[in-house]
N, C-alpha and C. Protein backbone atom coordinates (compact mmCIF):
# COMPACT_ATOMS: atom_id res chain seq x y z
N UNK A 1 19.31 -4.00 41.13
CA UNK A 1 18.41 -4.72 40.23
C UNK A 1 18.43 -4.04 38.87
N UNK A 2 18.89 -4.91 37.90
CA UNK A 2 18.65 -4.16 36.45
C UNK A 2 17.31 -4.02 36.11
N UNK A 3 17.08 -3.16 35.17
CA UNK A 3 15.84 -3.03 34.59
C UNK A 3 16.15 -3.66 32.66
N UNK A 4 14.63 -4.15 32.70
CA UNK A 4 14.53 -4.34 31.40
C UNK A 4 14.02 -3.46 30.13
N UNK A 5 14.55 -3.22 28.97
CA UNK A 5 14.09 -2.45 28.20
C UNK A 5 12.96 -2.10 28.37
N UNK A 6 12.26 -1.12 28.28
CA UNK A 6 10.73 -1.03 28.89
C UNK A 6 9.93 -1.09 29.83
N UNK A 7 10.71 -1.27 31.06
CA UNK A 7 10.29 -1.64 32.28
C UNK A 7 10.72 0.07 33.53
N UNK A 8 9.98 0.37 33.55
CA UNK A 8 10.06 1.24 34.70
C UNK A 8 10.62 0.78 35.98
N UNK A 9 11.18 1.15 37.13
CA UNK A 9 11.37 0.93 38.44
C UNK A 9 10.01 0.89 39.18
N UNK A 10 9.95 -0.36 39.61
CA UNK A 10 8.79 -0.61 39.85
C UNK A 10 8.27 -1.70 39.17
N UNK A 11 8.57 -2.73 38.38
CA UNK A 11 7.96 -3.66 37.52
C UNK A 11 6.89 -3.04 37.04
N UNK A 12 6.41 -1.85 36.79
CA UNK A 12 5.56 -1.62 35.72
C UNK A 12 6.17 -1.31 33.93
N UNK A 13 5.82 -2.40 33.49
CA UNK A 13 5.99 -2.33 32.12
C UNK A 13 5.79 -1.18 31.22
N UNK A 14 6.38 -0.43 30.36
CA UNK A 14 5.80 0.45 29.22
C UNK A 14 6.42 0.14 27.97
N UNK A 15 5.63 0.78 26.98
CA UNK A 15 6.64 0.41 25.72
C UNK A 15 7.33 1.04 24.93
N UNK A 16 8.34 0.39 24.56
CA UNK A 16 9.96 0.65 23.96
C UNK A 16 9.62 2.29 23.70
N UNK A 17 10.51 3.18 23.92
CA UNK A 17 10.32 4.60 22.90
C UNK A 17 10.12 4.56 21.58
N UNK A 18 10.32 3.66 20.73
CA UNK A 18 10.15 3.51 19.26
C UNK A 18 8.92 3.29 18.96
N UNK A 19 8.18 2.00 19.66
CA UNK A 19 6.80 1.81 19.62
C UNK A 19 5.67 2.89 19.99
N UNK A 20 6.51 3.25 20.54
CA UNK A 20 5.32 4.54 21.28
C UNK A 20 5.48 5.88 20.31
N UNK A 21 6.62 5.76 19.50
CA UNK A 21 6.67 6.85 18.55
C UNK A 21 6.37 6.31 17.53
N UNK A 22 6.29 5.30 16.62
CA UNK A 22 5.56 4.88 15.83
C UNK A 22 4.22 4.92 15.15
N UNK A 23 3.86 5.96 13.90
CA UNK A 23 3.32 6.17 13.23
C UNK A 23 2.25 5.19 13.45
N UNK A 24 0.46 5.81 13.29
CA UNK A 24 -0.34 4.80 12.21
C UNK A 24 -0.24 4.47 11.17
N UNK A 25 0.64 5.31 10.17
CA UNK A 25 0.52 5.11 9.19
C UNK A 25 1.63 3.80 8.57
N UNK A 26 1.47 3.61 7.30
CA UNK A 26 2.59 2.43 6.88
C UNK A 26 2.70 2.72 5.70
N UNK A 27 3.88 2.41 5.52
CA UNK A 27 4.33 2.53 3.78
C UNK A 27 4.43 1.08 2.82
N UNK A 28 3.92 1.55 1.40
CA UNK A 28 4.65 0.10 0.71
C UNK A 28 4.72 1.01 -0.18
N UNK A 29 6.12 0.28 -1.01
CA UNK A 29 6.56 0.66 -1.82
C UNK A 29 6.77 -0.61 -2.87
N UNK A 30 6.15 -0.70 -3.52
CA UNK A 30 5.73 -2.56 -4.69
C UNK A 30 6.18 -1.90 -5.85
N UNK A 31 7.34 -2.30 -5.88
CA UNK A 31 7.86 -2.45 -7.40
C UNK A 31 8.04 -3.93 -8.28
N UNK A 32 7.37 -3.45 -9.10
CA UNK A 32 7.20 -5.40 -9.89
C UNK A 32 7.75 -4.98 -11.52
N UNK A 33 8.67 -6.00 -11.87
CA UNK A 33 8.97 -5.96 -13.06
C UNK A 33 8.13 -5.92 -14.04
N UNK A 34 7.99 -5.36 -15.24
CA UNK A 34 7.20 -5.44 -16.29
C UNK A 34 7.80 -6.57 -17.33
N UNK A 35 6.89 -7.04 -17.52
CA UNK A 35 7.14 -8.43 -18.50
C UNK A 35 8.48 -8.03 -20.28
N UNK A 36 7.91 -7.28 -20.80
CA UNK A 36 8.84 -6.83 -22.15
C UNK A 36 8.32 -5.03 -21.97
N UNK A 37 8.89 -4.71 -23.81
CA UNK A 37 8.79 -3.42 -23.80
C UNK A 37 7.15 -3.29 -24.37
N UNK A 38 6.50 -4.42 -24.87
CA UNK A 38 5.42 -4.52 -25.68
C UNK A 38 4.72 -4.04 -24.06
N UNK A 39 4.56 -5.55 -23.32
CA UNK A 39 4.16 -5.05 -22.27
C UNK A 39 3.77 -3.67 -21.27
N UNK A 40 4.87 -3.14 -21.15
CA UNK A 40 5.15 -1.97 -20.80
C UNK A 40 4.45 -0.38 -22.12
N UNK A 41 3.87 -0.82 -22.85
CA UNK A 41 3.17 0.24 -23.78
C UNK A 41 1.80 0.03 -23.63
N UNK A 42 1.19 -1.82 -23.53
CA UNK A 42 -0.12 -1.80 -22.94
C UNK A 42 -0.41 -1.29 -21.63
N UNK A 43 0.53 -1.74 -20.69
CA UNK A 43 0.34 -1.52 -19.65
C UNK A 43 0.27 0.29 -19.39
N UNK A 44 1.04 0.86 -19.80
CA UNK A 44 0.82 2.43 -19.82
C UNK A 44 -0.23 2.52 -20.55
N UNK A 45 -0.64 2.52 -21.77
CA UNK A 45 -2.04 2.82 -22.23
C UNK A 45 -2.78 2.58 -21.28
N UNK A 46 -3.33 0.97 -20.29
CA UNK A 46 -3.80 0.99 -19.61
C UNK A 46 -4.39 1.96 -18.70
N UNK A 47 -3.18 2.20 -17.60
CA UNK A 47 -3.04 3.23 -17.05
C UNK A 47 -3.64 4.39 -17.01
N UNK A 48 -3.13 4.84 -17.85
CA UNK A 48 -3.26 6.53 -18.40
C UNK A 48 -4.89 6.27 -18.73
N UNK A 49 -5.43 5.28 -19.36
CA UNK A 49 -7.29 5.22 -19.71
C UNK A 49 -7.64 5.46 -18.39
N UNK A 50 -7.25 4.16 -16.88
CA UNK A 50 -8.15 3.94 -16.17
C UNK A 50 -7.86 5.51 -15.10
N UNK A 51 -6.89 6.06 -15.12
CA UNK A 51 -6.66 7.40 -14.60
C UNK A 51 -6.89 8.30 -14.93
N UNK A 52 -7.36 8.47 -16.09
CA UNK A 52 -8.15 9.54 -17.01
C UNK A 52 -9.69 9.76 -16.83
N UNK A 53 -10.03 8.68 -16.20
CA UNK A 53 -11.67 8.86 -15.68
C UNK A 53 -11.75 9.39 -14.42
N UNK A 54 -13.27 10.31 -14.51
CA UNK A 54 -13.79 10.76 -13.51
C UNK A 54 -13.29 10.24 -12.48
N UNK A 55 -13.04 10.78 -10.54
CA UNK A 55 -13.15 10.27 -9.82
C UNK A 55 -13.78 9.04 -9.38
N UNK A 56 -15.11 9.11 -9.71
CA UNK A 56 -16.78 8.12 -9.41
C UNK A 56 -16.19 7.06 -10.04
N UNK A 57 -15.79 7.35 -11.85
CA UNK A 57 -15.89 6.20 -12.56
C UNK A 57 -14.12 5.18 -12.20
N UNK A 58 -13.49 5.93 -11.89
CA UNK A 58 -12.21 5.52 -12.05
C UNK A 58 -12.15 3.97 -10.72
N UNK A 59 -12.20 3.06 -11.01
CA UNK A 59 -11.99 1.55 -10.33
C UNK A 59 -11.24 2.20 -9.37
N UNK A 60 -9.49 2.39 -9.38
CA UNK A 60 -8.61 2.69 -8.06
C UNK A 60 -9.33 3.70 -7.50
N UNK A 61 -9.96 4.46 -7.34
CA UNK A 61 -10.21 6.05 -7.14
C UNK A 61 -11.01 5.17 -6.23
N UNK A 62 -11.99 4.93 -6.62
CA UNK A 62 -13.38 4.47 -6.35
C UNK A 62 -13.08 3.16 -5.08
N UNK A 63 -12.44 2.53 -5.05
CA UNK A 63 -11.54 1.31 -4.02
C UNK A 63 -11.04 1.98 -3.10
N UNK A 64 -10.08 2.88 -3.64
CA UNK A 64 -9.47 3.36 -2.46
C UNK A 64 -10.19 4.29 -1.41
N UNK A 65 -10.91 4.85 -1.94
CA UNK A 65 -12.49 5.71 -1.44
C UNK A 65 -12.92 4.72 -0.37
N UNK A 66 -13.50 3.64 -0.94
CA UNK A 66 -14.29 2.65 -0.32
C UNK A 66 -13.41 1.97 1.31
N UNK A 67 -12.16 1.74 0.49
CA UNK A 67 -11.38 0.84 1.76
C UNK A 67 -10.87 1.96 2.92
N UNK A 68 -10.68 3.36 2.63
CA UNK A 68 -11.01 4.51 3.73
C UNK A 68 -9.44 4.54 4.62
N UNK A 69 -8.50 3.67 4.11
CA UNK A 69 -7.04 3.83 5.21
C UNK A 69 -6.05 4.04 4.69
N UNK A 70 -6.51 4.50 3.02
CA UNK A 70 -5.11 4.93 2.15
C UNK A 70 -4.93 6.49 1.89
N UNK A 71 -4.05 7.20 2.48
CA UNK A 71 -3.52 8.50 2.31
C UNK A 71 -3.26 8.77 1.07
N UNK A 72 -2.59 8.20 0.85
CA UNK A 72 -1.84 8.35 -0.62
C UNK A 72 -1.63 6.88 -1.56
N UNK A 73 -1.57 7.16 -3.08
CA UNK A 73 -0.88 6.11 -3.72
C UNK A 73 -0.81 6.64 -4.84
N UNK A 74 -0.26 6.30 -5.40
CA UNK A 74 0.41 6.40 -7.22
C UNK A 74 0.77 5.45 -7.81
N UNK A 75 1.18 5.40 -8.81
CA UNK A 75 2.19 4.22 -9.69
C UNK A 75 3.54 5.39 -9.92
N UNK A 76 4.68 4.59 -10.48
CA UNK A 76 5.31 5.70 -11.34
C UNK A 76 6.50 4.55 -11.93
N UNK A 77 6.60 4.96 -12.92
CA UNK A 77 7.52 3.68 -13.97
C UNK A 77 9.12 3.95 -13.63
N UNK A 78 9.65 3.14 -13.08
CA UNK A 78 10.98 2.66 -13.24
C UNK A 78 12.04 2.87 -14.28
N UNK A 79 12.91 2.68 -14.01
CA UNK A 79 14.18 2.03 -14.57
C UNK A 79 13.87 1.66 -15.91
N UNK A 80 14.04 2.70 -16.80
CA UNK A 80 13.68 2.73 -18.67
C UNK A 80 12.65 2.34 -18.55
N UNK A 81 11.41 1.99 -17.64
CA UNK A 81 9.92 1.71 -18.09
C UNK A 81 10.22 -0.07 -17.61
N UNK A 82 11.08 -0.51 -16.92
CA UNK A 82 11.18 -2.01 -16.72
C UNK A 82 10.58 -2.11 -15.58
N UNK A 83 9.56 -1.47 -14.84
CA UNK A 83 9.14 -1.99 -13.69
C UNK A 83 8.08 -1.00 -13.32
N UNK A 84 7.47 -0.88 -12.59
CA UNK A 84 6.26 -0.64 -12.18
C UNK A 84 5.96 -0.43 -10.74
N UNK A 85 6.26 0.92 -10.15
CA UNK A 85 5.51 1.09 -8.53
C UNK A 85 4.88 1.31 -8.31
N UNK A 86 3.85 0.61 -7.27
CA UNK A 86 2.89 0.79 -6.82
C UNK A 86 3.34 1.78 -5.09
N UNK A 87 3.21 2.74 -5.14
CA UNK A 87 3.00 3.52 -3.36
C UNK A 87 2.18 3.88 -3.09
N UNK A 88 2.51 3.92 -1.95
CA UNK A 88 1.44 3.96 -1.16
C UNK A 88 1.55 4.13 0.59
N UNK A 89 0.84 5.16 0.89
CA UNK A 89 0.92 5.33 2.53
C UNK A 89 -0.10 4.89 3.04
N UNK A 90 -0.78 3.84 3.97
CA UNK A 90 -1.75 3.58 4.51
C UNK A 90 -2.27 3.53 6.42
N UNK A 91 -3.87 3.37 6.43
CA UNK A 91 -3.36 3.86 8.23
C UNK A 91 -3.58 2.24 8.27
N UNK A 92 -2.66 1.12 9.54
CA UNK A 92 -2.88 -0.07 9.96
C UNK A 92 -1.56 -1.13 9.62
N UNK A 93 -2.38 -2.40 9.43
CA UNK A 93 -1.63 -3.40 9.30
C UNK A 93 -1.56 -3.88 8.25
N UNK A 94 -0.27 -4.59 7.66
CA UNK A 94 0.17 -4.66 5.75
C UNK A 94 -1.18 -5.80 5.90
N UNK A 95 -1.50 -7.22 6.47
CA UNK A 95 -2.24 -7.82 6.73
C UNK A 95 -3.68 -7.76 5.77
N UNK A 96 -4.24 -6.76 7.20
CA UNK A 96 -5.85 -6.08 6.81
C UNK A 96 -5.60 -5.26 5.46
N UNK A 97 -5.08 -4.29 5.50
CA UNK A 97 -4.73 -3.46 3.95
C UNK A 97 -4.37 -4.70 2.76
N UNK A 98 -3.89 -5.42 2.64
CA UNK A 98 -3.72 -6.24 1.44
C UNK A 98 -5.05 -7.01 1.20
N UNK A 99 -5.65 -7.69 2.50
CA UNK A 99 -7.24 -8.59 2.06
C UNK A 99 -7.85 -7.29 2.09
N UNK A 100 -7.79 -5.94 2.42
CA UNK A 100 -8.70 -5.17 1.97
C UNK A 100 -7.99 -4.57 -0.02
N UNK A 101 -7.12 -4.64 -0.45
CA UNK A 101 -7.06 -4.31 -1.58
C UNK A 101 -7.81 -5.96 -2.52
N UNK A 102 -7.36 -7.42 -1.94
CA UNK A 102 -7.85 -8.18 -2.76
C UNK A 102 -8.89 -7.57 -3.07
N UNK A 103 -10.02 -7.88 -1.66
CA UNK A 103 -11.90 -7.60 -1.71
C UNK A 103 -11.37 -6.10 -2.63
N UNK A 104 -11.41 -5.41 -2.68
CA UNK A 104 -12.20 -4.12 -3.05
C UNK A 104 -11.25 -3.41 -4.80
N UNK A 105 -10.24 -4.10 -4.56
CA UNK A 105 -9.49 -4.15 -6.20
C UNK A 105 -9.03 -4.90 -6.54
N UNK A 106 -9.09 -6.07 -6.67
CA UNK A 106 -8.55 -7.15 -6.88
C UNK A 106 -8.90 -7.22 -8.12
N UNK A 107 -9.65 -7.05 -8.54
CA UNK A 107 -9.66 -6.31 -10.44
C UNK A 107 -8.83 -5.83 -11.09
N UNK A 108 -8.25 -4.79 -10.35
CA UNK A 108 -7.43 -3.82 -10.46
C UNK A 108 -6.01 -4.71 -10.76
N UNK A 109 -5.75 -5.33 -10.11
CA UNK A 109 -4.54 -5.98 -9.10
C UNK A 109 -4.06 -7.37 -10.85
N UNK A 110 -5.25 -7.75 -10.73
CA UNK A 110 -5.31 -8.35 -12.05
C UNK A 110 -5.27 -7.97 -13.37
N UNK A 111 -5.75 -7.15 -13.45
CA UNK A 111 -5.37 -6.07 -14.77
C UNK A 111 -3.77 -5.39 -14.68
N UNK A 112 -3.47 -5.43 -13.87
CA UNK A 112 -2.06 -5.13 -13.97
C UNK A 112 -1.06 -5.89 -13.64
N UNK A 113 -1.25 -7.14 -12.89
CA UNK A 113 -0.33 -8.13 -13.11
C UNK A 113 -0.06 -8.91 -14.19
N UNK A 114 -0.80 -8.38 -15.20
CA UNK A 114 -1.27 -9.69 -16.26
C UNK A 114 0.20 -9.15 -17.04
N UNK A 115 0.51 -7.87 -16.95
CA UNK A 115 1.93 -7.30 -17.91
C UNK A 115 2.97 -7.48 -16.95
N UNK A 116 3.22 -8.26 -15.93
CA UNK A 116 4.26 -8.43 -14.98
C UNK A 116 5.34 -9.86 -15.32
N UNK A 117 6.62 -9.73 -15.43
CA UNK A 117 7.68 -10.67 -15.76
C UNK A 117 7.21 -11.75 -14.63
N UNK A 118 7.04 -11.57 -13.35
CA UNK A 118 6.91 -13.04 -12.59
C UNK A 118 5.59 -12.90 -11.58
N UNK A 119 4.24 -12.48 -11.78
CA UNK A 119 2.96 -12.24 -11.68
C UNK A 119 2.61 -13.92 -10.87
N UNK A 120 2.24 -13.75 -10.13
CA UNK A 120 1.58 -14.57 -8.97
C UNK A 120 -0.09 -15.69 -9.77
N UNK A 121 -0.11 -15.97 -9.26
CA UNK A 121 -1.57 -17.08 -10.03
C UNK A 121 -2.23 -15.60 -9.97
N UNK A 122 -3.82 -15.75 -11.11
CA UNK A 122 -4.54 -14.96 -11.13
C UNK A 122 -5.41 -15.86 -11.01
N UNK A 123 -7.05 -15.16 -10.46
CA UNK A 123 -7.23 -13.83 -9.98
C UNK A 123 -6.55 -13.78 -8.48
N UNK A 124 -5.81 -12.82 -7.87
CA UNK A 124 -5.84 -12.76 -6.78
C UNK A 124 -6.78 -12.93 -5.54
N UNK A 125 -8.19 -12.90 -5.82
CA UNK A 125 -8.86 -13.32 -5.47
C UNK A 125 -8.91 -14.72 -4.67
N UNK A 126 -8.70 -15.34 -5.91
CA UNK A 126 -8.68 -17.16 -5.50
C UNK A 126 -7.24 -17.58 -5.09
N UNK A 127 -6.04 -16.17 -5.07
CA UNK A 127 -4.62 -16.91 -5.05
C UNK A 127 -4.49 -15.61 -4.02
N UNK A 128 -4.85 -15.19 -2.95
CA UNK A 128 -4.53 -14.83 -1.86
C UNK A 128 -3.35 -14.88 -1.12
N UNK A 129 -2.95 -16.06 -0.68
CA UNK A 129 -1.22 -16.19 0.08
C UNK A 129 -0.31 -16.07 -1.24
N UNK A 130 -0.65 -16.35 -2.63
CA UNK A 130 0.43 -16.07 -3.39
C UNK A 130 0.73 -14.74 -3.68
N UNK A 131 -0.57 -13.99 -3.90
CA UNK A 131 -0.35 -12.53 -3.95
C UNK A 131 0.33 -11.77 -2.80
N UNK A 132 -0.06 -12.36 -1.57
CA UNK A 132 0.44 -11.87 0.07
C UNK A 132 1.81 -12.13 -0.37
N UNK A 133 2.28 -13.64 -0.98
CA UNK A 133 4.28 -13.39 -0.78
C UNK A 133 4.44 -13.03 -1.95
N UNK A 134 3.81 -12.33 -2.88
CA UNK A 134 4.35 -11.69 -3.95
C UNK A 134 4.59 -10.14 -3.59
N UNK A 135 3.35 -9.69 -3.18
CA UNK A 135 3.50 -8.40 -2.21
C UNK A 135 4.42 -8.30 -1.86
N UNK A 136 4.82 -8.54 -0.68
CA UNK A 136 5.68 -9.25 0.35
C UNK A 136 6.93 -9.16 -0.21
N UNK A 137 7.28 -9.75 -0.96
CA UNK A 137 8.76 -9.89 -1.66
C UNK A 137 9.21 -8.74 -2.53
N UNK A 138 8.26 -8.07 -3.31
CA UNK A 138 8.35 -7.10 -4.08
C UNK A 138 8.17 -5.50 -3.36
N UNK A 139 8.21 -5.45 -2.00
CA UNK A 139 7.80 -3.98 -1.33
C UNK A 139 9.69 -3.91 -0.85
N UNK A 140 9.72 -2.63 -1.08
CA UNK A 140 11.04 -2.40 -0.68
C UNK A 140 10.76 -2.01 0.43
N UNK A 141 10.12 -1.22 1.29
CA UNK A 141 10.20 -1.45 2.53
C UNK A 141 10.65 0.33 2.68
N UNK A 142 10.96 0.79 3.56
CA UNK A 142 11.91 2.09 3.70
C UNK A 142 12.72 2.12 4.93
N UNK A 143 13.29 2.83 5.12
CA UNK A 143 14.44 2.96 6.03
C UNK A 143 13.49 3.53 7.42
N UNK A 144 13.04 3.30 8.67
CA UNK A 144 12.86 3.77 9.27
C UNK A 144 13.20 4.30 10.31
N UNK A 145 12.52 5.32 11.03
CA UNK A 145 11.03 5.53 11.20
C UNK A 145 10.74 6.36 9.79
N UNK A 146 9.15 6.39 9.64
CA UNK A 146 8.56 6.41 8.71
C UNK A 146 8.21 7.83 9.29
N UNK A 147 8.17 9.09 8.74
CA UNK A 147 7.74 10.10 9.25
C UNK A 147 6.59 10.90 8.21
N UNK A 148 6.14 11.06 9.39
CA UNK A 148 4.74 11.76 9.47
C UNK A 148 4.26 12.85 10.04
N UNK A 149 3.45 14.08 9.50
CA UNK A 149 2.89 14.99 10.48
C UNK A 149 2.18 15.14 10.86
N UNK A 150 1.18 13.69 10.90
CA UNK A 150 -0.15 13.56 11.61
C UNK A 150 0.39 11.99 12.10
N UNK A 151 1.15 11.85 12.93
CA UNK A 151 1.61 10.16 13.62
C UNK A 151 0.20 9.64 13.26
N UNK A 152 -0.87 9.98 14.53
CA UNK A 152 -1.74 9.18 15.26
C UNK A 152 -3.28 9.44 14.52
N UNK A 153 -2.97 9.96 13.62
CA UNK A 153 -4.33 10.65 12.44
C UNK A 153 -4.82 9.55 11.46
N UNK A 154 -5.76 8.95 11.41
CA UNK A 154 -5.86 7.97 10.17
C UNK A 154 -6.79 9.21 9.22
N UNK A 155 -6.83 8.23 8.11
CA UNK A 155 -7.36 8.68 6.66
C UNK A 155 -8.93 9.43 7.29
N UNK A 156 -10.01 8.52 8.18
CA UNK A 156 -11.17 9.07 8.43
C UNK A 156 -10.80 10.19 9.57
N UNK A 157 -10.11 10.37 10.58
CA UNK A 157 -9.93 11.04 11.57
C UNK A 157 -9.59 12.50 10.48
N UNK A 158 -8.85 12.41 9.63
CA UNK A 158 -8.49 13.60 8.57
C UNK A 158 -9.86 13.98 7.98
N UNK A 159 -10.14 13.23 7.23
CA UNK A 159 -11.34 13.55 6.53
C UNK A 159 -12.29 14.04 7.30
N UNK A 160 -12.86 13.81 8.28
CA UNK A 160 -13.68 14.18 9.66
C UNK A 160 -13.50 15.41 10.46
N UNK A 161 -11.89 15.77 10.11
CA UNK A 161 -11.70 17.29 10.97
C UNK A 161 -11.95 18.42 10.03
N UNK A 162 -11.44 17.85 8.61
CA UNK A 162 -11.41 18.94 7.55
C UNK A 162 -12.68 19.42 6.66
N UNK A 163 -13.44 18.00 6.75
CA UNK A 163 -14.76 18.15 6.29
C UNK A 163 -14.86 17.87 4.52
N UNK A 164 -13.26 17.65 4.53
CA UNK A 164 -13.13 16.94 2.87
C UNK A 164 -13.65 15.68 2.73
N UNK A 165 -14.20 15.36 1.51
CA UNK A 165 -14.48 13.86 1.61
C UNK A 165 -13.04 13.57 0.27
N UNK A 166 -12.98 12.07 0.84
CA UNK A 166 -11.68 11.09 0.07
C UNK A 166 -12.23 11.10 -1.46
């Protein structure tokens, strides 16, 4: 009797070795073109203002605080300043993490698409599935597995052992 990928002797099912080694965490990597070079000088002024404020006051700071499953994120400019990444490591599903960036920055999301060459309807808010396949289309994705030295650790499970707050 053959066995099936995942299947023990015995018809008890388990899952694949990959799944079971598979990270909480997830990556995106959103690179979006910047509209011109004009563009690309507001849009850095931008930037550099809303990252220059306090923790408390700073909108991303303050979102990402709130939504509690992002490890990490940055921007960092591209290819002569023609594009724009957004990264980011998060704990869950691209799904929940994207309606949790609409709700909680979708401000954000709008203020910086507005300097983007092919920018989705605004506000993201009210244009939800367009922002989802704009996302979507614009995340390069990475080569996996995605490695990690906390697999099974989310953002609060960290914060909770160390006694840091986000």
């Amino acid at each position: 009797m053959s066995e099936q990928p995942g299947q023990e002797q015995g018809g008890a099912a388990s899952p694949p070795a990959a799944a079971a080694e598979k990270p909480i965490q997830s990556p995106l990597t959103l690179v979006m073109p910047i509209a011109s070079p004009e563009a690309f000088q507001q849009l850095n002024q931008t930037l550099l203002q809303v990252q220059g404020l306090p923790a408390a006051q700073n909108p991303i700071a303050a979102a990402l605080t709130k939504i509690g499953t992002v490890h990490f994120a940055r921007f960092v400019f591209l290819e002569n300043n023609t594009r724009l990444a957004v990264i980011t490591t998060y704990d869950g599903e691209f799904d929940k993490y994207l309606n949790d960036f609409v709700d909680h920055i979708g401000d954000v999301f709008d203020m910086l698409l507005k300097f983007m060459a092919d920018a989705p309807p605004l506000p993201v808010r009210e244009h939800r599935q367009e922002f989802s396949d704009y996302v979507r289309s614009h995340n390069l994705g990475c080569v996996e597995p995605l490695f990690s030295a906390y697999p099974r650790s989310t953002v609060l499970d960290i914060v909770q052992a160390t006694g840091d707050s986000p």
